[in-house]
C-alpha atoms as a PDB file:
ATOM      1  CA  UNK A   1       0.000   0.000   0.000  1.00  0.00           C
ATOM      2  CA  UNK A   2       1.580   3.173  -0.994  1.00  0.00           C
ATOM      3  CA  UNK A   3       1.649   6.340   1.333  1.00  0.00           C
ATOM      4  CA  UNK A   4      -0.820   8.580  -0.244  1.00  0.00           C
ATOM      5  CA  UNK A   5      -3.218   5.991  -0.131  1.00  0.00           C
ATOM      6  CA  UNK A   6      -2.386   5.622   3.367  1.00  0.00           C
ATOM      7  CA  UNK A   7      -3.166   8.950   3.938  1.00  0.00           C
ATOM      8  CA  UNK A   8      -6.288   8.986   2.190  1.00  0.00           C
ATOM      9  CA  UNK A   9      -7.575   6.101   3.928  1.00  0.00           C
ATOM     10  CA  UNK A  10      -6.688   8.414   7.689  1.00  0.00           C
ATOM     11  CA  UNK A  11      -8.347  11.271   6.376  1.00  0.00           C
ATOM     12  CA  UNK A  12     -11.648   8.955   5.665  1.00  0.00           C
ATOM     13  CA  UNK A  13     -11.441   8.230   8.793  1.00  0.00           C
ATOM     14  CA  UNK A  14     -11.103  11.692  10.262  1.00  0.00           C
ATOM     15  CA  UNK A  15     -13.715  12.448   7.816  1.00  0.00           C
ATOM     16  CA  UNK A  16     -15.795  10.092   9.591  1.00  0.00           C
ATOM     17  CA  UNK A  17     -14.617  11.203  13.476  1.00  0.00           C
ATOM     18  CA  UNK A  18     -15.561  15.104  12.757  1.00  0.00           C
ATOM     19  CA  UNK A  19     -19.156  14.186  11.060  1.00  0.00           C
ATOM     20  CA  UNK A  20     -19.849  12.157  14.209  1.00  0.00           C
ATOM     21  CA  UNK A  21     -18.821  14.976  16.626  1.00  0.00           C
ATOM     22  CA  UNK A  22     -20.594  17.222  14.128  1.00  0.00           C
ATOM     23  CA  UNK A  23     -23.911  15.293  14.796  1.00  0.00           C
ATOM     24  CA  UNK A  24     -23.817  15.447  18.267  1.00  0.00           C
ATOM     25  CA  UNK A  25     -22.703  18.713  18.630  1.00  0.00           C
ATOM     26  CA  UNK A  26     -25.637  20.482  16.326  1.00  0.00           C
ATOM     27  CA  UNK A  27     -27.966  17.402  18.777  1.00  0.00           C
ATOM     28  CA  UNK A  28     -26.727  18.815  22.249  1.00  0.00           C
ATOM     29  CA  UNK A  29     -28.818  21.167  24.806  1.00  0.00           C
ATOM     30  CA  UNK A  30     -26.487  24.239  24.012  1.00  0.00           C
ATOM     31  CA  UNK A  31     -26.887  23.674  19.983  1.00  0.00           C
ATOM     32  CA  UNK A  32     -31.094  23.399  20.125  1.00  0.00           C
ATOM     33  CA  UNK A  33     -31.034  26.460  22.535  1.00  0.00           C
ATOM     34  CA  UNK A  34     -29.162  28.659  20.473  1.00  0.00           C
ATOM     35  CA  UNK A  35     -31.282  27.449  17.652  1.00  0.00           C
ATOM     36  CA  UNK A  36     -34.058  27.852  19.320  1.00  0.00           C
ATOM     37  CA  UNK A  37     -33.437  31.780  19.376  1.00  0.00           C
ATOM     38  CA  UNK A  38     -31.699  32.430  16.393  1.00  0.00           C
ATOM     39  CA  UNK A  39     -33.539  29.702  13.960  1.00  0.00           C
ATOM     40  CA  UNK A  40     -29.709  28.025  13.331  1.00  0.00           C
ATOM     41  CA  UNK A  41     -27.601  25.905  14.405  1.00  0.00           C
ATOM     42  CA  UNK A  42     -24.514  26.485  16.542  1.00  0.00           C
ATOM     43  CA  UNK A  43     -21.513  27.558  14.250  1.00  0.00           C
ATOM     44  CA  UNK A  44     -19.382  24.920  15.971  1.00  0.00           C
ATOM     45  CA  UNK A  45     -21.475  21.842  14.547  1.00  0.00           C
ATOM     46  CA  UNK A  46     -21.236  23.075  10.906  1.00  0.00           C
ATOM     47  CA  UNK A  47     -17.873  23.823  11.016  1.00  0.00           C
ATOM     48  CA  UNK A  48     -17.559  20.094  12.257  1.00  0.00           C
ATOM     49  CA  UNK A  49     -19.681  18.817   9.419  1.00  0.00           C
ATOM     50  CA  UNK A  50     -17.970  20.815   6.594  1.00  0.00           C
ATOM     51  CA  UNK A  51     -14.771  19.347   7.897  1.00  0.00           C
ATOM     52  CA  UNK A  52     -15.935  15.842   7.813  1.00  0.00           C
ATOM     53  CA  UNK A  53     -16.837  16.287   4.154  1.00  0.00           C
ATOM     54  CA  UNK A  54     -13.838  18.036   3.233  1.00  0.00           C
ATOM     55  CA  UNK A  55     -12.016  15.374   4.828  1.00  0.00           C
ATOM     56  CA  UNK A  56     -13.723  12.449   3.219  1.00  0.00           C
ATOM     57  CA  UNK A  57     -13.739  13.873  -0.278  1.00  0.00           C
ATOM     58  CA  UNK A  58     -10.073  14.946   0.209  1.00  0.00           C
ATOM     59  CA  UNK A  59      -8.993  11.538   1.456  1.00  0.00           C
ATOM     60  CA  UNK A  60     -11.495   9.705  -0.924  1.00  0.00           C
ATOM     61  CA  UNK A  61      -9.778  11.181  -3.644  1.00  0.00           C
ATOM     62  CA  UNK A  62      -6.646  10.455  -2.408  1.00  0.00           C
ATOM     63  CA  UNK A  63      -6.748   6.733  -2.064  1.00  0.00           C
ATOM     64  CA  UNK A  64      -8.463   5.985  -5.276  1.00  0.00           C
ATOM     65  CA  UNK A  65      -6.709   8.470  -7.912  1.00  0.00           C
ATOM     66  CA  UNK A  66      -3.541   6.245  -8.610  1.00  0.00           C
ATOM     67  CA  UNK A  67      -0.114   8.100  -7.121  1.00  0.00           C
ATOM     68  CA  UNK A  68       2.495   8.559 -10.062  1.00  0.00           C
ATOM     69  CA  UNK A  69       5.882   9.493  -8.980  1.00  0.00           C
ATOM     70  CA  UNK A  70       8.027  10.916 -11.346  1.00  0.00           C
ATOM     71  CA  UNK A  71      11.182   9.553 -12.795  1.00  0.00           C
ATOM     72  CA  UNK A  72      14.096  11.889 -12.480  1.00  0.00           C
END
């Protein structure tokens, strides 16, 4: 297994870690309170979910798109 595909494979994974904490942070008490007064979410959750799809597209990408290194 070459490294960038180890890579990509960790940054699935983070991918995965940061949409979980994403989930429960837009589910807690403090999240539904502050939505409940401004009609959104708490910043902190979406951050958290962006990241986990950045992450998981990133490392997606990176462990399937075939790693060429050049011959010098």
């Amino acid at each position: 297994m070459t490294p960038p595909r180890i890579v990509g494979l960790l940054l699935v994974v983070v991918g995965v870690v940061l949409l979980v904490l994403g989930f429960r942070a837009i589910d807690s008490f403090g999240s539904q309170f502050h939505e409940f007064f401004t009609g959104s979410p708490s910043d902190r959750g979406i951050w958290l979910l962006i990241g986990g799809v950045v992450a998981i597209v990133a490392g997606a990408g990176a462990a399937v798109i075939p790693f060429r290194a050049s011959a010098s």
